[in-house]
PDB file of N, CA and C in Angstrom:
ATOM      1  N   UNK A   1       4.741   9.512  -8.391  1.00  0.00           N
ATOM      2  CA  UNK A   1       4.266   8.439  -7.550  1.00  0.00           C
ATOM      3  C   UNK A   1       5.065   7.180  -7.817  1.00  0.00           C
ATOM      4  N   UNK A   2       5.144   6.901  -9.107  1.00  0.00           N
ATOM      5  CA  UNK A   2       5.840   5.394  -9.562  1.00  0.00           C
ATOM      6  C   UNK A   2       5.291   4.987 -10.875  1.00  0.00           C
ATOM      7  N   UNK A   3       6.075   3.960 -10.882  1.00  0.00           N
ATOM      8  CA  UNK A   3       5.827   3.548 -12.384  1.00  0.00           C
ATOM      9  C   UNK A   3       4.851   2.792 -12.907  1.00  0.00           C
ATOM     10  N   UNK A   4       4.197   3.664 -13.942  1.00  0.00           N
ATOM     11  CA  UNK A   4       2.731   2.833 -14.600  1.00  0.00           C
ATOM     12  C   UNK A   4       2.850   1.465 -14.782  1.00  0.00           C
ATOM     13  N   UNK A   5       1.755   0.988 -14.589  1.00  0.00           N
ATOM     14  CA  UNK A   5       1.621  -0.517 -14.971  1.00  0.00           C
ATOM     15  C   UNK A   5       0.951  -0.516 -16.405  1.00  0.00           C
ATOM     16  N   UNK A   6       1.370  -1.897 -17.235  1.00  0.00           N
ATOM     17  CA  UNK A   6       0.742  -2.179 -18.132  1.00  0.00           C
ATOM     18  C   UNK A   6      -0.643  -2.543 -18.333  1.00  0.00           C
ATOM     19  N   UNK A   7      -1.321  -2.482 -16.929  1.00  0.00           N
ATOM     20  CA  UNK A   7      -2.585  -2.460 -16.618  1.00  0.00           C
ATOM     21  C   UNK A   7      -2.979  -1.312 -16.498  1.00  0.00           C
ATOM     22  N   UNK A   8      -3.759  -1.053 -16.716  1.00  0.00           N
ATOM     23  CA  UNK A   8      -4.365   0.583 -17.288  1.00  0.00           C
ATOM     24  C   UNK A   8      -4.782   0.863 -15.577  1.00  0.00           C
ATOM     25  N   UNK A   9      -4.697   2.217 -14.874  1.00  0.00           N
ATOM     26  CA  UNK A   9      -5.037   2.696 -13.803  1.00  0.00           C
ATOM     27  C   UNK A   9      -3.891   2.322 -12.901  1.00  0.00           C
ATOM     28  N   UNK A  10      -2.953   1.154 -12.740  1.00  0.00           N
ATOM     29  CA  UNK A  10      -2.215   1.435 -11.635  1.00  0.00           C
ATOM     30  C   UNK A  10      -0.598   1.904 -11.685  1.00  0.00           C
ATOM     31  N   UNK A  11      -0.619   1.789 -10.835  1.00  0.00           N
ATOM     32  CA  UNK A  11       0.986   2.159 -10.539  1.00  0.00           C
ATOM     33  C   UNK A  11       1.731   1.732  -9.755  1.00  0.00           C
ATOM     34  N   UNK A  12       3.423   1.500 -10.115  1.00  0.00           N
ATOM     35  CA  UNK A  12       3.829   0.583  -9.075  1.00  0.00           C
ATOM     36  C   UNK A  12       4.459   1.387  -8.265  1.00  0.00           C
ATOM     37  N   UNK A  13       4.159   1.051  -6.506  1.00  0.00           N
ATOM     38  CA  UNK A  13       4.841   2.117  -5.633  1.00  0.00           C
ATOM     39  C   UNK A  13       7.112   1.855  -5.708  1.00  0.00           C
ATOM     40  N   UNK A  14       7.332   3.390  -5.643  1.00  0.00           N
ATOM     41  CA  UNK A  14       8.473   2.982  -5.359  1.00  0.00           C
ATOM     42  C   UNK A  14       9.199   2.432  -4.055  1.00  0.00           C
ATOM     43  N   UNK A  15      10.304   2.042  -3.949  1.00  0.00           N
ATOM     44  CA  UNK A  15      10.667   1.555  -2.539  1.00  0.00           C
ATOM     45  C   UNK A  15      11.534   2.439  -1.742  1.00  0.00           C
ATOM     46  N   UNK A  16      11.643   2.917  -0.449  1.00  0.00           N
ATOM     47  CA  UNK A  16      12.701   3.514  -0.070  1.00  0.00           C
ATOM     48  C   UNK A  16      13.488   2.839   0.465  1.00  0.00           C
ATOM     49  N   UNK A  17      14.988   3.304   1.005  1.00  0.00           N
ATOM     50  CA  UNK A  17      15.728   2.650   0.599  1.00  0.00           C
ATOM     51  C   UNK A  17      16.152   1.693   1.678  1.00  0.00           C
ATOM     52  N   UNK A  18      15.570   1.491   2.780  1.00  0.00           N
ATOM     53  CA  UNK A  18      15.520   0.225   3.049  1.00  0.00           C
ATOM     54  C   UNK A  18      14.797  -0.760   2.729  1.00  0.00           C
ATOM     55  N   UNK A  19      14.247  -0.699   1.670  1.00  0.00           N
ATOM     56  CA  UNK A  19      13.526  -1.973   0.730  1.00  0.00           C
ATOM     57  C   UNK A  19      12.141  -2.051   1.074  1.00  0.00           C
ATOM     58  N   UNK A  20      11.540  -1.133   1.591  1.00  0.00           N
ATOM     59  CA  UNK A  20      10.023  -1.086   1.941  1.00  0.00           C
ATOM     60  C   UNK A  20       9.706  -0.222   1.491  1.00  0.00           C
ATOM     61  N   UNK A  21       8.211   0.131   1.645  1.00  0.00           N
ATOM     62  CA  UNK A  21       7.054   1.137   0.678  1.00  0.00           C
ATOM     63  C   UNK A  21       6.550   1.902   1.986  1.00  0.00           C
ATOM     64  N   UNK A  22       6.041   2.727   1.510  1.00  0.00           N
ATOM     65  CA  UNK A  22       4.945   3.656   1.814  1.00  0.00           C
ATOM     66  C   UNK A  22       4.223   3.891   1.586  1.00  0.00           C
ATOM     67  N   UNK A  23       2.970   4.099   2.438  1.00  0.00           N
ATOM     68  CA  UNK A  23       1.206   4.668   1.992  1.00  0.00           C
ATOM     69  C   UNK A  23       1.561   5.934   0.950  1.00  0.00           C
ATOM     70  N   UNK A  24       0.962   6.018   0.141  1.00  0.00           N
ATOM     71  CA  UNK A  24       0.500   6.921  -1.054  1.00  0.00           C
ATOM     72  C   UNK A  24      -0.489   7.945  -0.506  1.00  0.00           C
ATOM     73  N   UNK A  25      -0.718   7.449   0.985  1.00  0.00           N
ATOM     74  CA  UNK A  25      -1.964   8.000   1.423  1.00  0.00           C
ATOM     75  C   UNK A  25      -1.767   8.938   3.132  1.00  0.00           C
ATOM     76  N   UNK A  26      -0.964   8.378   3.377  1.00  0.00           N
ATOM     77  CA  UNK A  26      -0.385   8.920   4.630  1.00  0.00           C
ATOM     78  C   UNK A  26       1.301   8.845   5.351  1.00  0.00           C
ATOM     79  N   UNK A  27       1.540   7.864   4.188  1.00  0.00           N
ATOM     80  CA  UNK A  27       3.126   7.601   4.503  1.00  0.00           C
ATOM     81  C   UNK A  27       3.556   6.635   5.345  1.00  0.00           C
ATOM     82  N   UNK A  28       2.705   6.174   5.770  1.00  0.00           N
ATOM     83  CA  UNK A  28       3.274   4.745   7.101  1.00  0.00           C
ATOM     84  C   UNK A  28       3.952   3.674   6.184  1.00  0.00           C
ATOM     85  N   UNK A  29       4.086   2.682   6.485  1.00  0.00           N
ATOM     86  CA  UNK A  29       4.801   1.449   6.072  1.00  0.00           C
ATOM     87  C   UNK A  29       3.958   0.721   5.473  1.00  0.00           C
ATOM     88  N   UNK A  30       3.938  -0.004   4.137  1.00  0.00           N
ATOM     89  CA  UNK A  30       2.770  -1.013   3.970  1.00  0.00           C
ATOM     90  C   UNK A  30       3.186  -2.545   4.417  1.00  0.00           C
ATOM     91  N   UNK A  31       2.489  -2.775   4.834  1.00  0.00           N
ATOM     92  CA  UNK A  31       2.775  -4.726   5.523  1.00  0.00           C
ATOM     93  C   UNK A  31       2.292  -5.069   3.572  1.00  0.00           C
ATOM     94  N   UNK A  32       2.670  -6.337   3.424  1.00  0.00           N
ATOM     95  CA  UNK A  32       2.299  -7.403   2.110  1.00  0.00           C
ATOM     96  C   UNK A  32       2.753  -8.389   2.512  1.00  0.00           C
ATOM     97  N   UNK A  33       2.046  -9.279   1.550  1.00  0.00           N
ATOM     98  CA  UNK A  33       2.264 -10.993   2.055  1.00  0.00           C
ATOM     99  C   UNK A  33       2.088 -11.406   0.140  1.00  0.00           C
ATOM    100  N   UNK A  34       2.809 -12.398  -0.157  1.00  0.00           N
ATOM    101  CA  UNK A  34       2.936 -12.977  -1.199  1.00  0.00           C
ATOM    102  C   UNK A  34       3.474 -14.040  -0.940  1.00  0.00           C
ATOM    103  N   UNK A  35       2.150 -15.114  -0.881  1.00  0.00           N
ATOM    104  CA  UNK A  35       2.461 -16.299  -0.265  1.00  0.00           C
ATOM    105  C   UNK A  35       3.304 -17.651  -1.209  1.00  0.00           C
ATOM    106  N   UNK A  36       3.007 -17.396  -2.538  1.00  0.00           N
ATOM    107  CA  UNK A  36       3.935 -18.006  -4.015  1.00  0.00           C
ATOM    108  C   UNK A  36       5.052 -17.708  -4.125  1.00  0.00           C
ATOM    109  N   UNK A  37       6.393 -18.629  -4.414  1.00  0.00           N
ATOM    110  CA  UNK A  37       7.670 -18.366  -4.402  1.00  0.00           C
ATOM    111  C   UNK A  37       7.950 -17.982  -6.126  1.00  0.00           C
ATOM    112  N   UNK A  38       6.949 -18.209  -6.987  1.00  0.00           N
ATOM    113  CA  UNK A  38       7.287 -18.058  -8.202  1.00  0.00           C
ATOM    114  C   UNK A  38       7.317 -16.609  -8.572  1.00  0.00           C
ATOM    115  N   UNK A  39       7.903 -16.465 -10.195  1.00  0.00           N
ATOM    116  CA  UNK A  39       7.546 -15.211 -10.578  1.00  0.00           C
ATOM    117  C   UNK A  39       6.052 -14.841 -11.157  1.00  0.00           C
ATOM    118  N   UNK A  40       5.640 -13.826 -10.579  1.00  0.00           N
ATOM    119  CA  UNK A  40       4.384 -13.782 -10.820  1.00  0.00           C
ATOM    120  C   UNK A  40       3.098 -13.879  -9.502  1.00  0.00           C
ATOM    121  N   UNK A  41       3.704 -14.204  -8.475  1.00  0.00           N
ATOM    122  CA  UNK A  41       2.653 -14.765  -7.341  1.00  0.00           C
ATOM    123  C   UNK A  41       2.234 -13.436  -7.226  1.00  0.00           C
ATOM    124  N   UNK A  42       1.225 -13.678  -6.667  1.00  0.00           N
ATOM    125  CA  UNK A  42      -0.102 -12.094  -6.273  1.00  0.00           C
ATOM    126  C   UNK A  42      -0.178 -12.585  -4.892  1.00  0.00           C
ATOM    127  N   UNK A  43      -0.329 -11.339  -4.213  1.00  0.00           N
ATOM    128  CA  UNK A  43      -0.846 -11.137  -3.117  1.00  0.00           C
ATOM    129  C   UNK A  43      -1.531 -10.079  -2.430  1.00  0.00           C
ATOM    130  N   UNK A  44      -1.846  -9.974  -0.901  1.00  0.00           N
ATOM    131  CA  UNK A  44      -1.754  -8.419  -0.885  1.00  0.00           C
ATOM    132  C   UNK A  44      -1.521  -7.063  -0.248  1.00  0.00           C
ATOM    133  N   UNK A  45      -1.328  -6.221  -0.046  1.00  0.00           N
ATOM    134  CA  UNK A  45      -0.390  -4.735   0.766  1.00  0.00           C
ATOM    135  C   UNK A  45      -1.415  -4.144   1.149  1.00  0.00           C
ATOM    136  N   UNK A  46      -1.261  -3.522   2.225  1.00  0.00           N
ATOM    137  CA  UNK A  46      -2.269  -2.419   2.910  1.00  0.00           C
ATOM    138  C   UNK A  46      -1.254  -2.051   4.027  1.00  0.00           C
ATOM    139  N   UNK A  47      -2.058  -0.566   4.269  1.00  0.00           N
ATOM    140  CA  UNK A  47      -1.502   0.423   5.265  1.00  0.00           C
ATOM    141  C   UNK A  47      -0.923  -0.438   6.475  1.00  0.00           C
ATOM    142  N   UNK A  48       0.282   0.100   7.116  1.00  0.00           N
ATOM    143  CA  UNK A  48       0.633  -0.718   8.671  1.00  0.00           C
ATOM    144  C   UNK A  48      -0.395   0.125   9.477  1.00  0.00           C
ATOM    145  N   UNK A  49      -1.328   1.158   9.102  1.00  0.00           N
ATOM    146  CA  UNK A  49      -2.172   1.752   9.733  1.00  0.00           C
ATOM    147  C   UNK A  49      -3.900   1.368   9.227  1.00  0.00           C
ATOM    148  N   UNK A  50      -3.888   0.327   8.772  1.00  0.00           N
ATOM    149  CA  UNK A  50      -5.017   0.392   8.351  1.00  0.00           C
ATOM    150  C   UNK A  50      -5.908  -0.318   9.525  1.00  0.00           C
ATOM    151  N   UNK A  51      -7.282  -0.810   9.596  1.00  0.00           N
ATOM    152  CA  UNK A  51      -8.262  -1.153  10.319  1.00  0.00           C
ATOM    153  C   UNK A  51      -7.704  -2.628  10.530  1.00  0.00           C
ATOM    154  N   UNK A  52      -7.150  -3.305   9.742  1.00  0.00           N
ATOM    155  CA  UNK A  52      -6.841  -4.976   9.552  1.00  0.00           C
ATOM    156  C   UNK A  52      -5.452  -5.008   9.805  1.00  0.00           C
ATOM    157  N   UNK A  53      -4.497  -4.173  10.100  1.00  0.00           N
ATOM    158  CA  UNK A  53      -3.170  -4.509  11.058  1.00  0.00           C
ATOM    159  C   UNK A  53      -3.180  -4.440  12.230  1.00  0.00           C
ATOM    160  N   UNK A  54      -2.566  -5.154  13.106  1.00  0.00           N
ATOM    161  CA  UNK A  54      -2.596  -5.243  14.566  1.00  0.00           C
ATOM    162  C   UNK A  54      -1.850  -3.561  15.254  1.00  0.00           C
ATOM    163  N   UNK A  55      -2.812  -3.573  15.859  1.00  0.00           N
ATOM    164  CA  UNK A  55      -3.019  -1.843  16.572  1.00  0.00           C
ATOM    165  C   UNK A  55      -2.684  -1.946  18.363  1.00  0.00           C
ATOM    166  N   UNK A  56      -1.603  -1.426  18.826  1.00  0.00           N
ATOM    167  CA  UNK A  56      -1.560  -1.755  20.287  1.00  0.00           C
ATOM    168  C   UNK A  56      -1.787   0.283  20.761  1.00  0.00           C
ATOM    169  N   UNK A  57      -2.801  -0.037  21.647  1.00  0.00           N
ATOM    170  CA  UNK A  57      -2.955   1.646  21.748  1.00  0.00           C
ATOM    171  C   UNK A  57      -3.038   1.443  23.605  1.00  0.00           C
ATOM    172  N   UNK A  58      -3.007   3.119  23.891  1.00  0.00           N
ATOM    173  CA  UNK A  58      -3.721   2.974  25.550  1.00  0.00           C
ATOM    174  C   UNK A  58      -5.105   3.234  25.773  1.00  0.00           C
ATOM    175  N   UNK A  59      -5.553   2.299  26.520  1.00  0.00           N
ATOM    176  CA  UNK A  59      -7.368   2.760  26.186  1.00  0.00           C
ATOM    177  C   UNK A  59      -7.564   3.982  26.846  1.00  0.00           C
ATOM    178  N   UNK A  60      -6.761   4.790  27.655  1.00  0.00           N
ATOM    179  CA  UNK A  60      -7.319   6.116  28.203  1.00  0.00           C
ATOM    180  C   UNK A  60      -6.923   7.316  26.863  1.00  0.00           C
ATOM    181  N   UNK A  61      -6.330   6.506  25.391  1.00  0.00           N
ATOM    182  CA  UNK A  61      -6.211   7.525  24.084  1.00  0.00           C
ATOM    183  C   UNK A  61      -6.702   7.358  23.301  1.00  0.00           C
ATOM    184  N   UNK A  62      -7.228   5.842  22.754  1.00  0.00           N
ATOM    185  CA  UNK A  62      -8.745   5.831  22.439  1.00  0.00           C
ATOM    186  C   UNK A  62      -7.640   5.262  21.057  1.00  0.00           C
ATOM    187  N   UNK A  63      -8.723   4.336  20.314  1.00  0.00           N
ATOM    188  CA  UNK A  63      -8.288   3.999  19.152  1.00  0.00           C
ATOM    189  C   UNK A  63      -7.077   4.947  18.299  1.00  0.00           C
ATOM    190  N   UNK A  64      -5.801   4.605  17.668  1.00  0.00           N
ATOM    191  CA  UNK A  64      -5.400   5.716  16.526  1.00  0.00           C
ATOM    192  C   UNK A  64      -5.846   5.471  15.496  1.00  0.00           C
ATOM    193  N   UNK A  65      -5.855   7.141  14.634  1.00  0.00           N
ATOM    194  CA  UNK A  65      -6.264   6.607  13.179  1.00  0.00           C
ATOM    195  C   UNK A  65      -5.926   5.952  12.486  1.00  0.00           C
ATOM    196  N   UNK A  66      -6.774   5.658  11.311  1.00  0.00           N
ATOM    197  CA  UNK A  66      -6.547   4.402  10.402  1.00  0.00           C
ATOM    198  C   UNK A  66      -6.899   4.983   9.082  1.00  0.00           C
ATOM    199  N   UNK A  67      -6.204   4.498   8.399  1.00  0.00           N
ATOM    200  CA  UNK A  67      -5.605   4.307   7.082  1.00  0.00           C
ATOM    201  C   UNK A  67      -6.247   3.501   5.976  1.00  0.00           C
ATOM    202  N   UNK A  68      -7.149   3.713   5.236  1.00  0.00           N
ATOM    203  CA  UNK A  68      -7.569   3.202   4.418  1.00  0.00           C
ATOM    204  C   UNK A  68      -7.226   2.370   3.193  1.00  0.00           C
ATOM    205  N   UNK A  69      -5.746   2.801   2.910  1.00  0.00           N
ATOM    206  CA  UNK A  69      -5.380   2.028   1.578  1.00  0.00           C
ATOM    207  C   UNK A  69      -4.966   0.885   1.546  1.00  0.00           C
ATOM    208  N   UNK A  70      -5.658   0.128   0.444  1.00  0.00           N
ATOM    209  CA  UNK A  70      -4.720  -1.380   0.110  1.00  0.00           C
ATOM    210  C   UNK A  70      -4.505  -1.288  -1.348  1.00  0.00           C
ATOM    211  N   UNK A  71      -3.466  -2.581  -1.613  1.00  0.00           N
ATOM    212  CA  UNK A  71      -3.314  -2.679  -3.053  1.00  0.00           C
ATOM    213  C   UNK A  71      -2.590  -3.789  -3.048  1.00  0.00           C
ATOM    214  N   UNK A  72      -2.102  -4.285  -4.378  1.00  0.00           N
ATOM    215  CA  UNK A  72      -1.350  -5.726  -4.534  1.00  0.00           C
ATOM    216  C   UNK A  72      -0.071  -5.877  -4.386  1.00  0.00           C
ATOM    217  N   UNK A  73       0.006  -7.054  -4.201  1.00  0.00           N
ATOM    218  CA  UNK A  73       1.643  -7.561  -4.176  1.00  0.00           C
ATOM    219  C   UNK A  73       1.910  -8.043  -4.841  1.00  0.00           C
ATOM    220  N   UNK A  74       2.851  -8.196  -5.741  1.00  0.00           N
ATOM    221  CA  UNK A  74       3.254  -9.149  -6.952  1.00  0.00           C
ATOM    222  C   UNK A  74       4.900  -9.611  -6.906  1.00  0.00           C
ATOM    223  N   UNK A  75       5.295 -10.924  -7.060  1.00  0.00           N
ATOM    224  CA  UNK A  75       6.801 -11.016  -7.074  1.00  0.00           C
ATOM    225  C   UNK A  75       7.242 -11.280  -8.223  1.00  0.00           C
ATOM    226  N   UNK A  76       8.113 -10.662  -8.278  1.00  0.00           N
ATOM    227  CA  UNK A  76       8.984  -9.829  -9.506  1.00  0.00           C
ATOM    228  C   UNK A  76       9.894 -11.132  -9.842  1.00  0.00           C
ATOM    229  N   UNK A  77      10.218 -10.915 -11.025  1.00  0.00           N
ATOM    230  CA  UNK A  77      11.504 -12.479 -11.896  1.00  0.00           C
ATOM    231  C   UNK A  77      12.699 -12.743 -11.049  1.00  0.00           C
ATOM    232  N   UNK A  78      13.160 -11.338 -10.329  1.00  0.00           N
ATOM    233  CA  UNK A  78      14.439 -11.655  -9.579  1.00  0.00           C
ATOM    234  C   UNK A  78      14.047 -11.851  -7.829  1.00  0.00           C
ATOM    235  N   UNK A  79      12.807 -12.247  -7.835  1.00  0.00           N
ATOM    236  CA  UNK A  79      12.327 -12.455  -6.561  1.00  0.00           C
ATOM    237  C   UNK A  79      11.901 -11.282  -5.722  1.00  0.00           C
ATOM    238  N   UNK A  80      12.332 -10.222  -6.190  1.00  0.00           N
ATOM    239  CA  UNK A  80      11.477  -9.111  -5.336  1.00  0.00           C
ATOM    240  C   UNK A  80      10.178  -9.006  -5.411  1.00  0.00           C
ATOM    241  N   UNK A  81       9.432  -8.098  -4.559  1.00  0.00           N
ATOM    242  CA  UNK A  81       7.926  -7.205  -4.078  1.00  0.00           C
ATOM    243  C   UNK A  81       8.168  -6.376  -4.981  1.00  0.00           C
ATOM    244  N   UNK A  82       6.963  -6.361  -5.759  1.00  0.00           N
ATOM    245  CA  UNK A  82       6.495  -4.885  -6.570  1.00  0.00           C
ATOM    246  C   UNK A  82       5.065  -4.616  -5.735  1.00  0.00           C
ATOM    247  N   UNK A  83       4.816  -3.755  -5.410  1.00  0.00           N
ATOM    248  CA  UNK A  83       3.473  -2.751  -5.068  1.00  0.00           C
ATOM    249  C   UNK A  83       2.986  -2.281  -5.765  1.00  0.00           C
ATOM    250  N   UNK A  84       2.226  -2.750  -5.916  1.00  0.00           N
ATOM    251  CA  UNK A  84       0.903  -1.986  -7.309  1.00  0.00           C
ATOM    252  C   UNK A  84      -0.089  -0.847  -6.171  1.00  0.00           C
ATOM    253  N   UNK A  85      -0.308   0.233  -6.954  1.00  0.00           N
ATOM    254  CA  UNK A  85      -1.904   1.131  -6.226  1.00  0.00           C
ATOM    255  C   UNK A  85      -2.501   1.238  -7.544  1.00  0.00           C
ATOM    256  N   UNK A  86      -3.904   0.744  -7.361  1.00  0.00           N
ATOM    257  CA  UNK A  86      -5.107   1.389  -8.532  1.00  0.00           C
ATOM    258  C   UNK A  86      -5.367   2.641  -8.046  1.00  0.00           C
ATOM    259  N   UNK A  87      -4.781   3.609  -7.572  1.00  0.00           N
ATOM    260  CA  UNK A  87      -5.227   4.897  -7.468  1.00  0.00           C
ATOM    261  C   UNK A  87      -6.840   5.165  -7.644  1.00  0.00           C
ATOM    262  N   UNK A  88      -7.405   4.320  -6.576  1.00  0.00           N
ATOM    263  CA  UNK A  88      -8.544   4.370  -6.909  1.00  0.00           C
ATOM    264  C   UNK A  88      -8.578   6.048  -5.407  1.00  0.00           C
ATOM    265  N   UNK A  89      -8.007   5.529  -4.236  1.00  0.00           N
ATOM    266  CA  UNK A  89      -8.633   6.654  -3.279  1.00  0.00           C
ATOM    267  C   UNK A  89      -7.860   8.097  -4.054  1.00  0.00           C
ATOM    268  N   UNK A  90      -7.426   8.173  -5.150  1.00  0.00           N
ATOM    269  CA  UNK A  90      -7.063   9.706  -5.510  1.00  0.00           C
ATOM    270  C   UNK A  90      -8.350  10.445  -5.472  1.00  0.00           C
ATOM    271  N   UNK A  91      -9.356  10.002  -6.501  1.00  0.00           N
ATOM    272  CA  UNK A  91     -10.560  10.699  -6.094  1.00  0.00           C
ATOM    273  C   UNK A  91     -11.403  11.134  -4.718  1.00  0.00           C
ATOM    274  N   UNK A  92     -11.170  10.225  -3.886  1.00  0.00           N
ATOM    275  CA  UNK A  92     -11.967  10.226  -2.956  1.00  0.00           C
ATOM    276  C   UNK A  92     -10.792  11.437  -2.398  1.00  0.00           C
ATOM    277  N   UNK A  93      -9.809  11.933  -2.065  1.00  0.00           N
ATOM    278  CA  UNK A  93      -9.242  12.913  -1.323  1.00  0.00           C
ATOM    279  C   UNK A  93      -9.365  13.900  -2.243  1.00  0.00           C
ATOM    280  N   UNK A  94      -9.301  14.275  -3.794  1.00  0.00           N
ATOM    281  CA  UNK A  94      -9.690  15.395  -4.505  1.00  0.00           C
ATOM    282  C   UNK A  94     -10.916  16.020  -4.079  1.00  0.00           C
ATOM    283  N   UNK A  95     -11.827  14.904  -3.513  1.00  0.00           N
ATOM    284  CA  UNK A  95     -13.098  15.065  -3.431  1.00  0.00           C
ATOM    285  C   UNK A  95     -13.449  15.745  -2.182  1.00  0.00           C
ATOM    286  N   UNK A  96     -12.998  15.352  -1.227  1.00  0.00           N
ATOM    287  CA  UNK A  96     -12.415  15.821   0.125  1.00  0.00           C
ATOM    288  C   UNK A  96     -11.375  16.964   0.297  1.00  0.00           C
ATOM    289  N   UNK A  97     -10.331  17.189   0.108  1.00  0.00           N
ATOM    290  CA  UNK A  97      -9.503  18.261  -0.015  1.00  0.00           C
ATOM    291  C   UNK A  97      -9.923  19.204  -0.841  1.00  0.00           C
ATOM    292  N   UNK A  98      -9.725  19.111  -1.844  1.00  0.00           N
ATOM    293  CA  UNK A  98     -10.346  19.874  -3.056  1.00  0.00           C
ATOM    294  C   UNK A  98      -8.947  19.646  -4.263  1.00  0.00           C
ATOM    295  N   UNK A  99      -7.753  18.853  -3.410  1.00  0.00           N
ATOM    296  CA  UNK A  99      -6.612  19.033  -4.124  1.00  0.00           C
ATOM    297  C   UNK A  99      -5.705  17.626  -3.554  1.00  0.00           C
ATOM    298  N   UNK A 100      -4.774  17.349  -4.007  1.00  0.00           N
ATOM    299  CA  UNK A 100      -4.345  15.755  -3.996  1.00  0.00           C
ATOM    300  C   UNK A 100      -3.086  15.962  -2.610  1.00  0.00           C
TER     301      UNK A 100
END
């Protein structure tokens, strides 16, 4: 998945290689906002599919699905986005699937 954080439970997502992330959860794009120019600013990431990103659909196809995951944004010493996930929804799809 990516690399543990020194905070116990998360992990930081990796980037592909045009410099953006992916859901852990379905693979779409994550939007983040980190509104602090310093090192260290927090902010925060969720699905480009989730309930709270702007959704343009046709109403004769009816809402698309949505995407549940969020997690943090943090900017890094050399000014980059790190993506943190608390892997909190792992359970909830073990729980559901029976398998990850």
């Amino acid at each position: 998945m990516g690399r543990p954080s020194a905070r116990r439970g998360r992990c930081r997502l990796p980037r592909n290689g045009d410099d953006s992330f992916k859901c852990p959860m379905c693979g779409a794009r994550i939007c983040w906002a980190v509104p602090g120019g310093s090192k260290g600013s927090t902010g925060y990431a969720h699905c480009s599919r989730s309930i709270v990103a702007t959704h343009v659909w046709k109403l004769d196809e009816g809402p698309p699905d949505c995407c549940p995951w969020n997690g943090d944004a943090e900017r890094d010493w050399d000014g980059s986005i790190d993506i943190w996930d608390d892997m909190s929804w792992v359970n909830d799809v073990v729980q559901d699937d029976g398998d990850v």
